[in-house]
PDB file of N, CA and C in Angstrom:
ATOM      1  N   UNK A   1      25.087   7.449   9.869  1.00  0.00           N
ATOM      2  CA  UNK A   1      23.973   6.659   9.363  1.00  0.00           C
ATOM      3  C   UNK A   1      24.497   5.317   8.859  1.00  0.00           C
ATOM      4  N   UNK A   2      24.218   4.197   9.017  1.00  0.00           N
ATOM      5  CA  UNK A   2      23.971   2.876   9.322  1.00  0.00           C
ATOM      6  C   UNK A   2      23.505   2.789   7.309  1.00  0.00           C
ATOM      7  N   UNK A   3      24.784   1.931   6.782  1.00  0.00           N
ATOM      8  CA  UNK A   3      24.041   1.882   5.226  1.00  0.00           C
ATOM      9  C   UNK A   3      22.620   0.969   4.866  1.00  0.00           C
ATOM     10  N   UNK A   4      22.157   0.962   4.153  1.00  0.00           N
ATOM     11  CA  UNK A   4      20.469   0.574   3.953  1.00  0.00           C
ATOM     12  C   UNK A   4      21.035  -0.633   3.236  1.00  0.00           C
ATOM     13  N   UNK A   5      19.920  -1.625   3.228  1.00  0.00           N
ATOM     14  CA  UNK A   5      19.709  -2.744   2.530  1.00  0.00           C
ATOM     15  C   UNK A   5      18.131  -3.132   2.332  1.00  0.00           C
ATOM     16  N   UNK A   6      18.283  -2.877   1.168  1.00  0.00           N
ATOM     17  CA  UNK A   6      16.712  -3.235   0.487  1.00  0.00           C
ATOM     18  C   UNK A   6      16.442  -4.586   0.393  1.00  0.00           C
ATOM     19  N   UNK A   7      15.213  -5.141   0.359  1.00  0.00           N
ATOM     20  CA  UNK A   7      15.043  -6.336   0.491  1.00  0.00           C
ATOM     21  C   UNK A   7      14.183  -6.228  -1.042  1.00  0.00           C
ATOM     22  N   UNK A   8      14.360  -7.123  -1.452  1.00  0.00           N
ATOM     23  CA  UNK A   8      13.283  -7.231  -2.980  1.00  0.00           C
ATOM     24  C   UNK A   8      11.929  -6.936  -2.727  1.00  0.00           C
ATOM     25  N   UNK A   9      11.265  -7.139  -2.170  1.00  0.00           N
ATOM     26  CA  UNK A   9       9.948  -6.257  -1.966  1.00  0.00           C
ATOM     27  C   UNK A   9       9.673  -5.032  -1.515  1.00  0.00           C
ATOM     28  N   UNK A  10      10.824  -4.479  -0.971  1.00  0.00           N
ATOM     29  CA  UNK A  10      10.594  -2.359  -1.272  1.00  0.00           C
ATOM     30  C   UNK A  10      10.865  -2.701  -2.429  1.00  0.00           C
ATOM     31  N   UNK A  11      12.115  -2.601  -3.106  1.00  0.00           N
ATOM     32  CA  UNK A  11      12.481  -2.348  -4.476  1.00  0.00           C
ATOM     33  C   UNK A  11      11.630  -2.845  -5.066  1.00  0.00           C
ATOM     34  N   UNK A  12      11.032  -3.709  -5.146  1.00  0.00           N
ATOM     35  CA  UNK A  12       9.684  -3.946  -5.739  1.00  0.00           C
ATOM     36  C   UNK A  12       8.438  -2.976  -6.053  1.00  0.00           C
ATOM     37  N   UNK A  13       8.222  -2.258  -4.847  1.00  0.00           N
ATOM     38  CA  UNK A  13       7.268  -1.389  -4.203  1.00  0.00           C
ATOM     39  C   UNK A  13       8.060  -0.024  -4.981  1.00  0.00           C
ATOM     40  N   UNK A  14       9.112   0.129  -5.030  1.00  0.00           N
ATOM     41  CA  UNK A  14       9.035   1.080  -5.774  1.00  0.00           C
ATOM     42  C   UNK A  14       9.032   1.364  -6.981  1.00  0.00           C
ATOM     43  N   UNK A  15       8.937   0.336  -7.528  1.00  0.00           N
ATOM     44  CA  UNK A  15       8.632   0.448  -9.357  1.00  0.00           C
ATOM     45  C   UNK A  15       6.430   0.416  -9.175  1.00  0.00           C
ATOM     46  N   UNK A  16       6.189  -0.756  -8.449  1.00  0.00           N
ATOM     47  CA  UNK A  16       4.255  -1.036  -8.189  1.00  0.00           C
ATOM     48  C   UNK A  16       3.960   0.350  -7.552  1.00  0.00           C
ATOM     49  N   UNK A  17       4.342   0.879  -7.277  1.00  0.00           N
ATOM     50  CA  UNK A  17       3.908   2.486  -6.520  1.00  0.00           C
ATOM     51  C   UNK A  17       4.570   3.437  -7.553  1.00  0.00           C
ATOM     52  N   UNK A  18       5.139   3.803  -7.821  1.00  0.00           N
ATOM     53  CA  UNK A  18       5.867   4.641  -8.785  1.00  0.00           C
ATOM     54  C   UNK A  18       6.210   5.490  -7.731  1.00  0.00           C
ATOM     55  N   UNK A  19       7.427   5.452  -7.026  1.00  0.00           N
ATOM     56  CA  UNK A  19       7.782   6.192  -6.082  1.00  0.00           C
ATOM     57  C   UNK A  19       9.098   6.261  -6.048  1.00  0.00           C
ATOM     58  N   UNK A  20       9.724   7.156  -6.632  1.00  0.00           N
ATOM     59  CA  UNK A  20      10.909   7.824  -6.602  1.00  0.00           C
ATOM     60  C   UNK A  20      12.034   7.586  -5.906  1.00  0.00           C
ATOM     61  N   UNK A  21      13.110   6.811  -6.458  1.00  0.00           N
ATOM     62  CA  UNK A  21      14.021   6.226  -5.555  1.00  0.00           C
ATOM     63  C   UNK A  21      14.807   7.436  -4.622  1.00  0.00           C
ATOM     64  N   UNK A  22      15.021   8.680  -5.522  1.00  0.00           N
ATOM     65  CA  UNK A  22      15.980   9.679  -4.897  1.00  0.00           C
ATOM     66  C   UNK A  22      14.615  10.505  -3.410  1.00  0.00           C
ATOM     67  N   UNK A  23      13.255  10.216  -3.397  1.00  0.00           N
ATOM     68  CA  UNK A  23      12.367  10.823  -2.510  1.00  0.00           C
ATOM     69  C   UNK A  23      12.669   9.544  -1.382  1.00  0.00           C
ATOM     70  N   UNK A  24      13.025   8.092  -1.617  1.00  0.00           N
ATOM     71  CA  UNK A  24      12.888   7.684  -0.911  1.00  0.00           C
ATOM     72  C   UNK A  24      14.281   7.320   0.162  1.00  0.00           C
ATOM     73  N   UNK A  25      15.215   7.802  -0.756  1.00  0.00           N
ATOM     74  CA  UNK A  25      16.229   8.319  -0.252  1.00  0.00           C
ATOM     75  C   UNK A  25      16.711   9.410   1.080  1.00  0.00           C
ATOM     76  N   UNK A  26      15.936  10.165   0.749  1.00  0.00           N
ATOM     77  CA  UNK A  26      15.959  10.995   1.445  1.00  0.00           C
ATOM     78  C   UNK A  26      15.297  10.876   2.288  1.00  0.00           C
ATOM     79  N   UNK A  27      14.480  10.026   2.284  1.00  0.00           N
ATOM     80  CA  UNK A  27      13.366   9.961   3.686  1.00  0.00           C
ATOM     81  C   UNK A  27      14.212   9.291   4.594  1.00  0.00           C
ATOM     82  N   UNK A  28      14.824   8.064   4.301  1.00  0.00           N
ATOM     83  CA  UNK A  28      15.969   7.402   5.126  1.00  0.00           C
ATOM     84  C   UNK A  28      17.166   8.178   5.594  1.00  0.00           C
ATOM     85  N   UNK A  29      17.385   9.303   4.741  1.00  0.00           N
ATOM     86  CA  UNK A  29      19.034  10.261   5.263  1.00  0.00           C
ATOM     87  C   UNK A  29      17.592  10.840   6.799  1.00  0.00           C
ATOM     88  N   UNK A  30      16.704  11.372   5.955  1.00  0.00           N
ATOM     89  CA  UNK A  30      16.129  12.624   6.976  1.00  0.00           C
ATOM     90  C   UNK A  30      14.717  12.455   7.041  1.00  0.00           C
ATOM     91  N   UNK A  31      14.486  11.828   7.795  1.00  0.00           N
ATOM     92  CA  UNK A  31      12.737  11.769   8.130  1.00  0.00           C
ATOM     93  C   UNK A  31      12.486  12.970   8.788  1.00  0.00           C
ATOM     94  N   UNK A  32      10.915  13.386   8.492  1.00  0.00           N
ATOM     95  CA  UNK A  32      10.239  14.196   8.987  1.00  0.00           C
ATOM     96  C   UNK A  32       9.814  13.597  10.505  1.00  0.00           C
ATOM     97  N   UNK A  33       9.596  12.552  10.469  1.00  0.00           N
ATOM     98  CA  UNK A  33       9.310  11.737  11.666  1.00  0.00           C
ATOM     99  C   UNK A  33       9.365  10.375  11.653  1.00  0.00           C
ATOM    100  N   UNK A  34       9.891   9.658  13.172  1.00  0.00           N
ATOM    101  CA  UNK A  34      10.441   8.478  13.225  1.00  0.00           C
ATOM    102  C   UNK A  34       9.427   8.083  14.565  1.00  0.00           C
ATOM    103  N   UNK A  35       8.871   6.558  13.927  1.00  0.00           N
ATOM    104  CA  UNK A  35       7.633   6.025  14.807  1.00  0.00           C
ATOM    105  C   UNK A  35       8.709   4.835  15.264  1.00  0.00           C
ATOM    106  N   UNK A  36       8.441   4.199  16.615  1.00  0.00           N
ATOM    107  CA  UNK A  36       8.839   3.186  16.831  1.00  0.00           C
ATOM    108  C   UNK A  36       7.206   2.213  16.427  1.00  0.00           C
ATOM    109  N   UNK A  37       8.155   0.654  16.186  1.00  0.00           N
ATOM    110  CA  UNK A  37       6.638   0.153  15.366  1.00  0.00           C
ATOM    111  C   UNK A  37       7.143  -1.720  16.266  1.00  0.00           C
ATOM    112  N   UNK A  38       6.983  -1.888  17.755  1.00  0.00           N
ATOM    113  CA  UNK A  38       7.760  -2.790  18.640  1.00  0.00           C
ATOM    114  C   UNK A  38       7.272  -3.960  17.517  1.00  0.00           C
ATOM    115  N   UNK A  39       8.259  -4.965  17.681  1.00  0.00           N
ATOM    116  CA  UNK A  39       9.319  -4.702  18.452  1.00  0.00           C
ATOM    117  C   UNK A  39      10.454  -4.325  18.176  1.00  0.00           C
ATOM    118  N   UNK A  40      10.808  -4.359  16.387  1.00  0.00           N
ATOM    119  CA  UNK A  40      11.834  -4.028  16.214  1.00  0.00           C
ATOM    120  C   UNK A  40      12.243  -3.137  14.873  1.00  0.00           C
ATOM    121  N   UNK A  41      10.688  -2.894  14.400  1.00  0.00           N
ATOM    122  CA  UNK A  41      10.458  -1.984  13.627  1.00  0.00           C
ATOM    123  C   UNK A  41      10.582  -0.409  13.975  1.00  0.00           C
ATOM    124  N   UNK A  42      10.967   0.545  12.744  1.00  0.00           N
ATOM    125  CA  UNK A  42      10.850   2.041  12.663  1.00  0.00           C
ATOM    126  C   UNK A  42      10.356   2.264  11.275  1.00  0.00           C
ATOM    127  N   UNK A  43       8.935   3.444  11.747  1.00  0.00           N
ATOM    128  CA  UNK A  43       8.440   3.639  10.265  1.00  0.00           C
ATOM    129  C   UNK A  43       9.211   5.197   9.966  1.00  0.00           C
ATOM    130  N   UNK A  44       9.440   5.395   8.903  1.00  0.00           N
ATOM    131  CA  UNK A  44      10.522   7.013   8.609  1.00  0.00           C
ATOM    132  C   UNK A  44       9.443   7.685   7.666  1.00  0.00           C
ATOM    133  N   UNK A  45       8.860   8.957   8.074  1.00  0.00           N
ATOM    134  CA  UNK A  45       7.894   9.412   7.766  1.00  0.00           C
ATOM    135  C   UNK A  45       8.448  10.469   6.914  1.00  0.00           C
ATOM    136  N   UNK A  46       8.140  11.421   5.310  1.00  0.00           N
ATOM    137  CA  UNK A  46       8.581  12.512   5.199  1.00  0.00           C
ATOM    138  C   UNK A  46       7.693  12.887   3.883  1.00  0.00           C
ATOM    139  N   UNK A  47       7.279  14.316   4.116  1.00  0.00           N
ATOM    140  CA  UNK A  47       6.220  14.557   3.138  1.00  0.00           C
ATOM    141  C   UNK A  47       7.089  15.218   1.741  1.00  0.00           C
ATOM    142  N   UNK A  48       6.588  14.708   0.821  1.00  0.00           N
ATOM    143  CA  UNK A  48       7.009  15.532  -0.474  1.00  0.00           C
ATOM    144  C   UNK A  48       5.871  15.502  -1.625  1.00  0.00           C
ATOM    145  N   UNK A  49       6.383  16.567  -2.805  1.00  0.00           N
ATOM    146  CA  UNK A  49       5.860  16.853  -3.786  1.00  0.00           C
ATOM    147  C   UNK A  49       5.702  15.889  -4.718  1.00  0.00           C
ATOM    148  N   UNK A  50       4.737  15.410  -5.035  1.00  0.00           N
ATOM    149  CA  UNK A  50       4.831  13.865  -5.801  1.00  0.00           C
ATOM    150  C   UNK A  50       4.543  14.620  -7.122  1.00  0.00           C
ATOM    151  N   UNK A  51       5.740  14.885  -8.347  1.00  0.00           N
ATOM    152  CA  UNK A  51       5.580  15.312  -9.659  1.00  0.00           C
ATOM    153  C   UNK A  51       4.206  14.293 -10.605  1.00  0.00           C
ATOM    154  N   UNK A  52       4.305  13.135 -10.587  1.00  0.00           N
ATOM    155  CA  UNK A  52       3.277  12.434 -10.873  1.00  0.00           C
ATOM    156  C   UNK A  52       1.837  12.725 -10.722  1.00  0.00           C
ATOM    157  N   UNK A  53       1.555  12.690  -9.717  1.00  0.00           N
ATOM    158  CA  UNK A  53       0.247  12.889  -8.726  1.00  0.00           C
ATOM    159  C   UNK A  53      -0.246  14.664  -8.704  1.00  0.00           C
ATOM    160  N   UNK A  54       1.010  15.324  -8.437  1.00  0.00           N
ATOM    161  CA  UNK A  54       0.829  16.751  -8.756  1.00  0.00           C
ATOM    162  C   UNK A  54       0.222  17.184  -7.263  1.00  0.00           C
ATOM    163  N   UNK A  55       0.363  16.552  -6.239  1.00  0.00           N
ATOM    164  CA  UNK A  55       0.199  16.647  -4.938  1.00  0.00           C
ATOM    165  C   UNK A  55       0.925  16.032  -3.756  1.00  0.00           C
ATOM    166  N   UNK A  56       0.783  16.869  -2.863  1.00  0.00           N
ATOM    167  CA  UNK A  56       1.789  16.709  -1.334  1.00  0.00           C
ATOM    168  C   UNK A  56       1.248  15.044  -1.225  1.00  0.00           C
ATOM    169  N   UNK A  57       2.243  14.223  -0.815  1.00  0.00           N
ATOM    170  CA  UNK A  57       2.201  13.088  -0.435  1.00  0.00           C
ATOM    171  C   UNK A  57       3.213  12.899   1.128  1.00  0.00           C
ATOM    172  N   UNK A  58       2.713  11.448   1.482  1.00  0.00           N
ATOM    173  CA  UNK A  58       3.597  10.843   2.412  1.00  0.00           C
ATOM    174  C   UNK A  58       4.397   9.785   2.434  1.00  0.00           C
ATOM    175  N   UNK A  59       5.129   9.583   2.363  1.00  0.00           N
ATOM    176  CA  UNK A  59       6.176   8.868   2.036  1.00  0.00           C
ATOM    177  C   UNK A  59       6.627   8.519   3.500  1.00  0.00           C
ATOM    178  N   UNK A  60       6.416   6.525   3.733  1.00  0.00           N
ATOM    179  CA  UNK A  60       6.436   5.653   4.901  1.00  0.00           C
ATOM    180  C   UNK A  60       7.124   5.068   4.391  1.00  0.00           C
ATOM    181  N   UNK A  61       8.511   4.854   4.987  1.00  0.00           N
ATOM    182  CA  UNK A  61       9.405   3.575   4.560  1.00  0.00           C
ATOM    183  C   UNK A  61       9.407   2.989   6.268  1.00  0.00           C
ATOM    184  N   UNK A  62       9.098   1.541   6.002  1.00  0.00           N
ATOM    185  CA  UNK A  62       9.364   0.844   7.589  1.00  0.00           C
ATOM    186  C   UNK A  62      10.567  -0.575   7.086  1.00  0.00           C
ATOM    187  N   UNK A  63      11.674   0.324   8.214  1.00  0.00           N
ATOM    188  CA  UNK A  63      12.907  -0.452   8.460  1.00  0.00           C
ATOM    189  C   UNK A  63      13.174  -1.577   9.372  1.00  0.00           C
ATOM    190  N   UNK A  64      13.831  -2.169   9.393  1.00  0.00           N
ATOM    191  CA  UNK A  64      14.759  -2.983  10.732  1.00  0.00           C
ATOM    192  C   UNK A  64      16.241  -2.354  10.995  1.00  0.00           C
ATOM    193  N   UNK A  65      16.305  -2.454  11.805  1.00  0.00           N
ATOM    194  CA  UNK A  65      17.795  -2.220  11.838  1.00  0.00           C
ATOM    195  C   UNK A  65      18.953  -3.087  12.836  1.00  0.00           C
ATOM    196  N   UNK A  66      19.485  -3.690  12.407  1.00  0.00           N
ATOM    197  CA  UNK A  66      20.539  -4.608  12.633  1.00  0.00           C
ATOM    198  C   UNK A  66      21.942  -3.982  13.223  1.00  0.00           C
ATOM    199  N   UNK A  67      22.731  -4.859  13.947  1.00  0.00           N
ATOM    200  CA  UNK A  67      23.792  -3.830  14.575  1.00  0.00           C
ATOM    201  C   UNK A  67      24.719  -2.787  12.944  1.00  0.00           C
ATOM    202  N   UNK A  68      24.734  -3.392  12.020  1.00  0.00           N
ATOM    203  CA  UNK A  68      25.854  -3.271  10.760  1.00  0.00           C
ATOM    204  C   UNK A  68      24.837  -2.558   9.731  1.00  0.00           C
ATOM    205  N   UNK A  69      23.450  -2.281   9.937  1.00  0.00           N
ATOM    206  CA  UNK A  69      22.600  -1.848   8.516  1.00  0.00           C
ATOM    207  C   UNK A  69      21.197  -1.930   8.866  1.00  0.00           C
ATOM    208  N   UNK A  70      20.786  -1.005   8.235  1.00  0.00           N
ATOM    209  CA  UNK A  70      19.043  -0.729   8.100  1.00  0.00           C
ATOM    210  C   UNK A  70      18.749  -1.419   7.060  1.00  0.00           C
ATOM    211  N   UNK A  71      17.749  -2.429   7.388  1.00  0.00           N
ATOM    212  CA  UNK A  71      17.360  -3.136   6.543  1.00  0.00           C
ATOM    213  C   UNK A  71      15.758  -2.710   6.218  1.00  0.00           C
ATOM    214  N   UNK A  72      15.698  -1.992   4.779  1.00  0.00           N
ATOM    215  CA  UNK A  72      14.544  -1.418   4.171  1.00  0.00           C
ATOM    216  C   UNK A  72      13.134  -2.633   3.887  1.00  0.00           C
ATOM    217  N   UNK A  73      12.295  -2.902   4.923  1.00  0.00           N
ATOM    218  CA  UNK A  73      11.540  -3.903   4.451  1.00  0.00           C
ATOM    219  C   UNK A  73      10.277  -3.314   3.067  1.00  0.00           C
ATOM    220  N   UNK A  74       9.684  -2.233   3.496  1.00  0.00           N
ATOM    221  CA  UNK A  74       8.636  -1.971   2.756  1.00  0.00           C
ATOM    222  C   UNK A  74       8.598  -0.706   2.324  1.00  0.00           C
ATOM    223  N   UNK A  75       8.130   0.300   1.606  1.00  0.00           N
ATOM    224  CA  UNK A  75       7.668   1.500   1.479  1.00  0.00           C
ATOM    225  C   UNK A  75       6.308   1.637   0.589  1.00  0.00           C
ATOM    226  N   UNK A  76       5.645   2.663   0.970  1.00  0.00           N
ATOM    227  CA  UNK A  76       4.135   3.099   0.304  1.00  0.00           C
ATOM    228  C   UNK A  76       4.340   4.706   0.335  1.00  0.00           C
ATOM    229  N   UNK A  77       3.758   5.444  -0.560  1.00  0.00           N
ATOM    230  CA  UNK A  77       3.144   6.663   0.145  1.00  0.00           C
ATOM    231  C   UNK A  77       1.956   6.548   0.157  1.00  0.00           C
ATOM    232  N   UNK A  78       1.199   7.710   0.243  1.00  0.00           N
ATOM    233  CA  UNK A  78      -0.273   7.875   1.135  1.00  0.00           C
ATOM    234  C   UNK A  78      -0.813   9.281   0.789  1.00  0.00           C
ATOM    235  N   UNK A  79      -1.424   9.911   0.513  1.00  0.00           N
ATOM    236  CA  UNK A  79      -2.120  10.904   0.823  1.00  0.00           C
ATOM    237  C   UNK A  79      -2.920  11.400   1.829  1.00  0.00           C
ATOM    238  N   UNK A  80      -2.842  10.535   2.862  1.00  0.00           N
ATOM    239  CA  UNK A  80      -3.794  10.613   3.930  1.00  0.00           C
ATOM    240  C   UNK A  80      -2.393  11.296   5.166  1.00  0.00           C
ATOM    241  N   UNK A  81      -2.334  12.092   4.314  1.00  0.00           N
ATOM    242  CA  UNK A  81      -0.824  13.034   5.728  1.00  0.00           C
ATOM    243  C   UNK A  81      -1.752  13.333   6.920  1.00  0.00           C
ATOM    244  N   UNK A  82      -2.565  13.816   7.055  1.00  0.00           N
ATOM    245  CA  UNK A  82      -3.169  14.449   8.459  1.00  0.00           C
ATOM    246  C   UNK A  82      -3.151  13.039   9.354  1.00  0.00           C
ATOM    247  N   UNK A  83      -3.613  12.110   9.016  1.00  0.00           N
ATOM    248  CA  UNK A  83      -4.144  10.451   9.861  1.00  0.00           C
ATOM    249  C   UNK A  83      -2.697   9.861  10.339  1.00  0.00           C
ATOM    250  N   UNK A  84      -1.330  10.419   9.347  1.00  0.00           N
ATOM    251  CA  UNK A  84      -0.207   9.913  10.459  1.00  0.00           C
ATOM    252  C   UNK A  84       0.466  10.407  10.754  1.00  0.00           C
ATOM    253  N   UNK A  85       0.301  12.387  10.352  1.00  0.00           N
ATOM    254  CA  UNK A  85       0.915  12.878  10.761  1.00  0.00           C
ATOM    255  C   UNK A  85       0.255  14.458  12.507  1.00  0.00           C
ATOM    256  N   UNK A  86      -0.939  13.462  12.724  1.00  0.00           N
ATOM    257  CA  UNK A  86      -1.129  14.049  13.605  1.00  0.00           C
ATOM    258  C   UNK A  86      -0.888  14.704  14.696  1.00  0.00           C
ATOM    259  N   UNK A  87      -1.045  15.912  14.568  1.00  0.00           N
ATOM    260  CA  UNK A  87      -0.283  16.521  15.733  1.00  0.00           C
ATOM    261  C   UNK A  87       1.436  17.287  15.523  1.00  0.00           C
ATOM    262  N   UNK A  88       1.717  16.705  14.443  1.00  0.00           N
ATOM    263  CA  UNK A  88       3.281  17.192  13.773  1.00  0.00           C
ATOM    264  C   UNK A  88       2.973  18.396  13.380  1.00  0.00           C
ATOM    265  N   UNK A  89       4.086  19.686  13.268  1.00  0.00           N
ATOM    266  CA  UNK A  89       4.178  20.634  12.596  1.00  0.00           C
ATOM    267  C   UNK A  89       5.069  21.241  11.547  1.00  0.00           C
ATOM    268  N   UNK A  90       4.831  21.414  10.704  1.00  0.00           N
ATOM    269  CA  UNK A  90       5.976  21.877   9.625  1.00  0.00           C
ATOM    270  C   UNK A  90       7.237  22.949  10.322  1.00  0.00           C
TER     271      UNK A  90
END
């Protein structure tokens, strides 16, 4: 795995979202699912337990990736798992 580089607006996004640096971590080691997003985007999909919220969430980080590093542009989660995770199975 290719080391990450955050750009100030994820890290941003993850204090304005309250979203868990070690959940979003892990979505980058191990996505549940990987979208190509052309032309040179990948969104890294992976559902977890949001202690906050007290419900299953989705957790979208969309990368670049460069020959030397993944460069982390954005992350959100979502509650709307069925709408992007259609068709996926646990």
């Amino acid at each position: 795995m290719k080391p990450a580089r955050w750009t100030s607006h994820a890290l941003q996004n993850l204090t304005d979202r309250d979203i868990n640096r070690e959940e979003a971590d892990r979505t980058l080691a191990s996505p549940e699912l990987v979208v190509l997003d052309p032309p040179a985007r990948r969104i890294l999909m992976r559902r977890y337990h949001d202690e906050a919220l007290r419900q299953e969430m989705l957790l979208r980080v969309i990368v670049e990736d460069t020959v030397d590093e993944t460069i982390v542009i954005t992350i959100y989660k979502t509650s709307q798992i069925k709408r992007y995770l259609r068709g996926v199975h646990r």
